[in-house]
C-alpha atoms as a PDB file:
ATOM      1  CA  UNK A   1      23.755   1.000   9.559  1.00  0.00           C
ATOM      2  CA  UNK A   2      21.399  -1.707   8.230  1.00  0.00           C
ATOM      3  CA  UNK A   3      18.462   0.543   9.389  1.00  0.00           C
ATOM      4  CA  UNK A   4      19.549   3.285   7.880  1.00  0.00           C
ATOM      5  CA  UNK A   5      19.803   1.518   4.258  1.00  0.00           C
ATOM      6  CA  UNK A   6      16.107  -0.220   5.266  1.00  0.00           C
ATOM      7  CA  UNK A   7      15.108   3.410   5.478  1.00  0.00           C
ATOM      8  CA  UNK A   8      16.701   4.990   2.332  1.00  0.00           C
ATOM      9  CA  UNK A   9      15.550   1.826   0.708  1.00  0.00           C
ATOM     10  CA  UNK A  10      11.738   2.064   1.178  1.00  0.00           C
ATOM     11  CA  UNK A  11      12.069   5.501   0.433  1.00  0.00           C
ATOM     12  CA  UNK A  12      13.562   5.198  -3.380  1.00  0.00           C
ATOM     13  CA  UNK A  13      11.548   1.343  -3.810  1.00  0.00           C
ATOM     14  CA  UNK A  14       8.164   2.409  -4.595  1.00  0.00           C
ATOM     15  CA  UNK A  15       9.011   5.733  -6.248  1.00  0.00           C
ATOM     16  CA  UNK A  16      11.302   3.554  -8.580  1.00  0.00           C
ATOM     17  CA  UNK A  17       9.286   0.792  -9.281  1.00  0.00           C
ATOM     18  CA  UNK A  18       6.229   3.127 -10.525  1.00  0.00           C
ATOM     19  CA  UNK A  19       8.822   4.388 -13.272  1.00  0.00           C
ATOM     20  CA  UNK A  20       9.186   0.832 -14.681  1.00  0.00           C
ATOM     21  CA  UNK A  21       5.755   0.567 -16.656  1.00  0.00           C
ATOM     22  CA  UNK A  22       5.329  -3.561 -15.877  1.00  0.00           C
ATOM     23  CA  UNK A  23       4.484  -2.361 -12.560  1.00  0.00           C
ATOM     24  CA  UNK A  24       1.591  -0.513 -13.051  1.00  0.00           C
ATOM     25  CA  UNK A  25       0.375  -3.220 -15.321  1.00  0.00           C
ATOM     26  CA  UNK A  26       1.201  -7.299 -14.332  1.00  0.00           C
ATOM     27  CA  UNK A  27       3.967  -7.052 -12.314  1.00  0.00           C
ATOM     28  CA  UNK A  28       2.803  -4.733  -9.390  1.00  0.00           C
ATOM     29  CA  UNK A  29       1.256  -7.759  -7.100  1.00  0.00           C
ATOM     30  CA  UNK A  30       4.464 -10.399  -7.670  1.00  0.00           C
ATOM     31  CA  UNK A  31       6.707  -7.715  -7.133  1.00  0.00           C
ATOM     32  CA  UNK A  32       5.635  -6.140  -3.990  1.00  0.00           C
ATOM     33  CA  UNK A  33       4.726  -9.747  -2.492  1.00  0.00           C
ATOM     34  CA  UNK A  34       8.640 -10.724  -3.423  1.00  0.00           C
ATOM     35  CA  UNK A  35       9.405  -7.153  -1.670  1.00  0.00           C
ATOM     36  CA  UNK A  36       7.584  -8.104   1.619  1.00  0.00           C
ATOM     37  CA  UNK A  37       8.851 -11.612   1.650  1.00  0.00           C
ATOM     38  CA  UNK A  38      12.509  -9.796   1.365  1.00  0.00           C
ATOM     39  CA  UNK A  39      12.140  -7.380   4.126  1.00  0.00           C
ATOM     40  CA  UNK A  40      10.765  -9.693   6.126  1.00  0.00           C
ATOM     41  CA  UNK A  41      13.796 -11.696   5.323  1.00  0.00           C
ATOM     42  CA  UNK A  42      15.759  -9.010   6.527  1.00  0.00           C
ATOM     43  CA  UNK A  43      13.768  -7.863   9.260  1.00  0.00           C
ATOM     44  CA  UNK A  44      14.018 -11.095  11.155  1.00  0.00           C
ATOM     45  CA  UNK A  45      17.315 -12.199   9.545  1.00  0.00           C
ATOM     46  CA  UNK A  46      19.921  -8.902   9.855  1.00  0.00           C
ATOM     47  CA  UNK A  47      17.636  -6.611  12.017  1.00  0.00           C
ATOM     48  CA  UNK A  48      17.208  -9.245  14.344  1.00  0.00           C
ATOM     49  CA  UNK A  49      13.309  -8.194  15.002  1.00  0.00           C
ATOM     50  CA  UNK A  50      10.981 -10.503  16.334  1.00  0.00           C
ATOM     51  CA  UNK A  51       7.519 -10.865  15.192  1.00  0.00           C
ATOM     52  CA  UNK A  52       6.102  -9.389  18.244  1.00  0.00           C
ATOM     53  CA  UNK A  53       8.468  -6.325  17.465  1.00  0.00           C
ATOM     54  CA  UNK A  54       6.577  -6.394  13.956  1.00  0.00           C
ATOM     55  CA  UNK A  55       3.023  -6.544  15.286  1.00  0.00           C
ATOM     56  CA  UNK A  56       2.338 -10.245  13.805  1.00  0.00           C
ATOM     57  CA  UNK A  57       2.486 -12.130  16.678  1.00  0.00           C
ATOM     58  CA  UNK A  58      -0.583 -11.170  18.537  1.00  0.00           C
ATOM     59  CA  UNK A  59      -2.821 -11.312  15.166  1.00  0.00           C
ATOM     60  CA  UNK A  60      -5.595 -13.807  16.031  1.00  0.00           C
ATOM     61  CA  UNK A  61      -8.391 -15.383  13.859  1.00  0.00           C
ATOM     62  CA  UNK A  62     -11.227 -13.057  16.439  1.00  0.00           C
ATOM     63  CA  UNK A  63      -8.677 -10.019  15.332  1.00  0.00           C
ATOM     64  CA  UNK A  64      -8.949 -10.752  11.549  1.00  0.00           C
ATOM     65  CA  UNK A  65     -12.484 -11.198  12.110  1.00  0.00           C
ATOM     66  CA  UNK A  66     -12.407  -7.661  13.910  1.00  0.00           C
ATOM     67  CA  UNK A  67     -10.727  -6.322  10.718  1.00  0.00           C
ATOM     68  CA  UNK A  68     -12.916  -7.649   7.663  1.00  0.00           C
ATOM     69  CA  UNK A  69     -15.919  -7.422   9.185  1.00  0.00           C
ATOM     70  CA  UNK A  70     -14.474  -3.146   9.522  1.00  0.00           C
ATOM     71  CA  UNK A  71     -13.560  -2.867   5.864  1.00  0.00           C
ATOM     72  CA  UNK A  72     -17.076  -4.860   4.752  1.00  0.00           C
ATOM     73  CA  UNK A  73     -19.230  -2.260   6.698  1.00  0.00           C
ATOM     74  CA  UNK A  74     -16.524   0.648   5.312  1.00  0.00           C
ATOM     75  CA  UNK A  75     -16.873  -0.910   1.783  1.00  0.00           C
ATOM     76  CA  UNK A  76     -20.481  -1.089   2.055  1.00  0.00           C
ATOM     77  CA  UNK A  77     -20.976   2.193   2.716  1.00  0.00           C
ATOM     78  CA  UNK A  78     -18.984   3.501  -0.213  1.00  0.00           C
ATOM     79  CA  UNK A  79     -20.637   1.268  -2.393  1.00  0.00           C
ATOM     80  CA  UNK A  80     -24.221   2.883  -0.825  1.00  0.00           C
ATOM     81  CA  UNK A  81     -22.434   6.181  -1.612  1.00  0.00           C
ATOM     82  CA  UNK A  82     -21.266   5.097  -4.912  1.00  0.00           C
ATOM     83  CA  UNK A  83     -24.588   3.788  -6.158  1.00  0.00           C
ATOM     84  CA  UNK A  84     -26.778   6.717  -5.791  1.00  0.00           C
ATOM     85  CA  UNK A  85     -26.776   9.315  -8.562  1.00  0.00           C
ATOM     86  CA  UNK A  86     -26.052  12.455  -5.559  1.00  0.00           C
ATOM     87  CA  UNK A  87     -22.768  10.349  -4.493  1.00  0.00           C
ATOM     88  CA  UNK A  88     -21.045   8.345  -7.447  1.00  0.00           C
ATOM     89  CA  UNK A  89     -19.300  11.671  -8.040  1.00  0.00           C
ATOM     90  CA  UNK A  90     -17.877  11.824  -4.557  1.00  0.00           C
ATOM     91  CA  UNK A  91     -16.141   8.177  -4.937  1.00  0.00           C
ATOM     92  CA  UNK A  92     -15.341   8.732  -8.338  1.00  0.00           C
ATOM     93  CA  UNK A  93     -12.318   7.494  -9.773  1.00  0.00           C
ATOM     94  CA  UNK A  94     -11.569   7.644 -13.648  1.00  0.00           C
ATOM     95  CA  UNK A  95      -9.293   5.005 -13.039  1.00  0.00           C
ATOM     96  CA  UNK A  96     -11.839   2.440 -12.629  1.00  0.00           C
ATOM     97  CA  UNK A  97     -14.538   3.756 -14.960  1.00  0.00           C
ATOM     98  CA  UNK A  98     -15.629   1.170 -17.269  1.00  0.00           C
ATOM     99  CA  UNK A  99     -13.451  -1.781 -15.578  1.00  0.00           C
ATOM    100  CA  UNK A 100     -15.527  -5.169 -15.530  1.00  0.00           C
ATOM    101  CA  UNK A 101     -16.576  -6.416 -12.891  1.00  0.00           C
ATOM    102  CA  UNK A 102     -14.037  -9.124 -12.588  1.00  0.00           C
ATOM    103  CA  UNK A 103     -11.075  -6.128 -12.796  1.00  0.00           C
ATOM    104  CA  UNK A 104     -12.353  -4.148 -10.093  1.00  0.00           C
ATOM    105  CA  UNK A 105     -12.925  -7.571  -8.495  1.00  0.00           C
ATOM    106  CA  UNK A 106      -9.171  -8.297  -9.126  1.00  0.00           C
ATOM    107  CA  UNK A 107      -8.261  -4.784  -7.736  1.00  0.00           C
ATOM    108  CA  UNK A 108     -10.333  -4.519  -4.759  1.00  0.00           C
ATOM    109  CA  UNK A 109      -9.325  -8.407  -3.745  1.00  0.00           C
ATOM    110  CA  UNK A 110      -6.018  -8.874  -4.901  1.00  0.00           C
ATOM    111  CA  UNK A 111      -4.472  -5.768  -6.069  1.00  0.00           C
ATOM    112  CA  UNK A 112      -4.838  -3.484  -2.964  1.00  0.00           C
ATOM    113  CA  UNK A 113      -4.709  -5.935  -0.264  1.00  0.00           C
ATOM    114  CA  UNK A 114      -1.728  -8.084  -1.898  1.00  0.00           C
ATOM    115  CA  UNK A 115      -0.414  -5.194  -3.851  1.00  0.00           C
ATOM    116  CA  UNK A 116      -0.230  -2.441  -1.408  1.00  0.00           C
ATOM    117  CA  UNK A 117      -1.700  -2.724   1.966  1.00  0.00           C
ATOM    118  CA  UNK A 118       0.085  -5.606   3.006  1.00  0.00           C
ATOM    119  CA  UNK A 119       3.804  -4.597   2.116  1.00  0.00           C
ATOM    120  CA  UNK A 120       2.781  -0.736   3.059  1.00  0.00           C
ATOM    121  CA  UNK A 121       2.006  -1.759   6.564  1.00  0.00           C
ATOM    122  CA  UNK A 122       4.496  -4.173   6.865  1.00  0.00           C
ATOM    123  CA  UNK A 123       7.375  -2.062   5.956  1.00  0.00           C
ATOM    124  CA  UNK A 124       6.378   0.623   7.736  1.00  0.00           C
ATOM    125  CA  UNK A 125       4.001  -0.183  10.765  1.00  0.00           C
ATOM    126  CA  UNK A 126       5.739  -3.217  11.025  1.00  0.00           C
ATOM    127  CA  UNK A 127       9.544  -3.148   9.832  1.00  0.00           C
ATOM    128  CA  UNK A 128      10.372   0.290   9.632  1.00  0.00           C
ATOM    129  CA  UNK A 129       9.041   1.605  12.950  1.00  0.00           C
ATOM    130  CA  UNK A 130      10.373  -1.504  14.797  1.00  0.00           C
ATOM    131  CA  UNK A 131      13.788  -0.626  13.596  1.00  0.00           C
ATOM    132  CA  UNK A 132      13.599   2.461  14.956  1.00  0.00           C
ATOM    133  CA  UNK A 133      11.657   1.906  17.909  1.00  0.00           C
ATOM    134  CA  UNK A 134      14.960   1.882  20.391  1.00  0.00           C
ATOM    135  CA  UNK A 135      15.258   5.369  19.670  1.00  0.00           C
ATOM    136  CA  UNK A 136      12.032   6.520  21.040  1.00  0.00           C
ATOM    137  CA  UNK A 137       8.373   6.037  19.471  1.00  0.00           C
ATOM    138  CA  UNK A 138       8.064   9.787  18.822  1.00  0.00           C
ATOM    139  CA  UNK A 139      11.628   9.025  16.503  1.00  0.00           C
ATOM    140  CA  UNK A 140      10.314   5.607  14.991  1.00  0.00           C
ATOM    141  CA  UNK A 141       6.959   7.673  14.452  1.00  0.00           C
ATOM    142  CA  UNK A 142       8.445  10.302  12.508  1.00  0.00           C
ATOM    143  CA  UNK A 143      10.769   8.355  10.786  1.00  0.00           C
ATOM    144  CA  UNK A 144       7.939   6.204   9.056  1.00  0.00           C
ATOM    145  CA  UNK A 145       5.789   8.635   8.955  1.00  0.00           C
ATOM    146  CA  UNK A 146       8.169  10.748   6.760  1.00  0.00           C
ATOM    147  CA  UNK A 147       9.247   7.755   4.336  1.00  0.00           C
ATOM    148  CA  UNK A 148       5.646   6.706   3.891  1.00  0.00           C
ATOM    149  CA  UNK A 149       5.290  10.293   2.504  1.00  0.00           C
ATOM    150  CA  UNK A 150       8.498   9.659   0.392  1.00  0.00           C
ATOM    151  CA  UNK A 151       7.075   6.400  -0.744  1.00  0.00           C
ATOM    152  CA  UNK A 152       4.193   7.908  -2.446  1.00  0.00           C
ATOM    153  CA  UNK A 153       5.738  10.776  -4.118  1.00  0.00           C
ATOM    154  CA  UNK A 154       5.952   9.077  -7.326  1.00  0.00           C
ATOM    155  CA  UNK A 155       2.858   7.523  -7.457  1.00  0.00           C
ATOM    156  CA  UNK A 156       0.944  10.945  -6.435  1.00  0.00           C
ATOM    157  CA  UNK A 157       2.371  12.584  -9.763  1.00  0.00           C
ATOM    158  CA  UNK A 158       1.282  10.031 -11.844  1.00  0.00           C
ATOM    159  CA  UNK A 159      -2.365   9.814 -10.093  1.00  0.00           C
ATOM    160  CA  UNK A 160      -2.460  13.567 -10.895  1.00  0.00           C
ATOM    161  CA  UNK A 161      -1.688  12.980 -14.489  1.00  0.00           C
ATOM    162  CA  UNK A 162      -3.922  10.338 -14.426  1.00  0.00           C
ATOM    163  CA  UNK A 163      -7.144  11.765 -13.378  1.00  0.00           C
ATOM    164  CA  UNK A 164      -6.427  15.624 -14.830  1.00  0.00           C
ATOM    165  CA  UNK A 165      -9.598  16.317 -17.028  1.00  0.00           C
ATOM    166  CA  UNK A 166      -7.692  16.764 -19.947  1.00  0.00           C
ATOM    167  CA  UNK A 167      -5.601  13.154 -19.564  1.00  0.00           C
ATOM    168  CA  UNK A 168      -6.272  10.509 -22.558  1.00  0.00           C
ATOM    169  CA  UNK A 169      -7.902   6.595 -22.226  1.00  0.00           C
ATOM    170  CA  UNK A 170      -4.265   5.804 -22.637  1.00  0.00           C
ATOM    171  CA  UNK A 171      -2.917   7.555 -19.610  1.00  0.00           C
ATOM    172  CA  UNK A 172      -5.450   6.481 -17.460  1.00  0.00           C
ATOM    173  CA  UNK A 173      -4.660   2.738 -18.441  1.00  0.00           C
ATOM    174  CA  UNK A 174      -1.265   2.801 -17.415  1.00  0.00           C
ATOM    175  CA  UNK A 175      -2.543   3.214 -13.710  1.00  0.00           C
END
């Protein structure tokens, strides 16, 4: 039963929390580092899963190494992309134009990383899949695959509005 409300819970949590406008603005980092800390909480604490059932056991220092040193030749080749006058358009994002440096600092370094990737693929590479694992992988597959898609339902609308040709300074702020 506890999965089951883990599950219905990750699906309504993001879609939620974009509705409350703090979010999108200050709150979006502290809250979704409290939500991680939570599940985790609950993960190890009701579900009774183990961090090798969440895929954090086995993380090494050569393994993080692995993974930056991936997303600094990934960044670096958007930023290539980004920085010639035939590609800038393909990378594009009206969200970020005219951000200092320091913001897009903030939301490539903190933001994203602290903000979203690390309670994304905790709840649901991690958590969510390894509550559902005993069922089969194909059934812990779908399952997270499915309320990932939820997850972002709310957030998809909004980048829509966001970056429709017609939206105003305003609407793009809120994002």
């Amino acid at each position: 039963m506890t999965r089951i409300l883990v599950t219905f819970a990750l699906s309504v949590y993001n879609n939620v929390a974009n509705l409350w406008p703090p979010f999108n603005r200050w709150a979006y980092v502290p809250a979704n580092v409290v939500a991680t800390s939570l599940l985790g909480a609950v993960a190890i604490g009701i579900l009774d899963l183990s961090a090798s059932d969440l895929g954090i056991s086995e993380l090494s220092l050569a393994d993080a190494a692995v993974g930056l040193a991936i997303g600094v030749a990934v960044g670096s080749g958007v930023f290539v992309v980004a920085a010639t006058p035939r590609g800038a358009h393909l990378v594009a994002d009206r969200r970020v134009a005219g951000l200092s440096g320091a913001m897009l600092a903030y939301q490539m370094l903190v933001r994203v990383p602290f903000g979203t990737a690390l309670l994304e693929e905790f709840a649901f590479r991690g958590v969510l899949f390894a509550s559902w694992r005993d069922r089969g992988v194909l059934v812990a597959t779908i399952i997270s695959s499915v309320v990932f898609g939820f997850w972002h339902i709310t957030p998809a609308a909004i980048m829509v509005r966001t970056n429709a040709p017609d939206a105003s300074r305003r609407t793009m702020i809120r994002v």
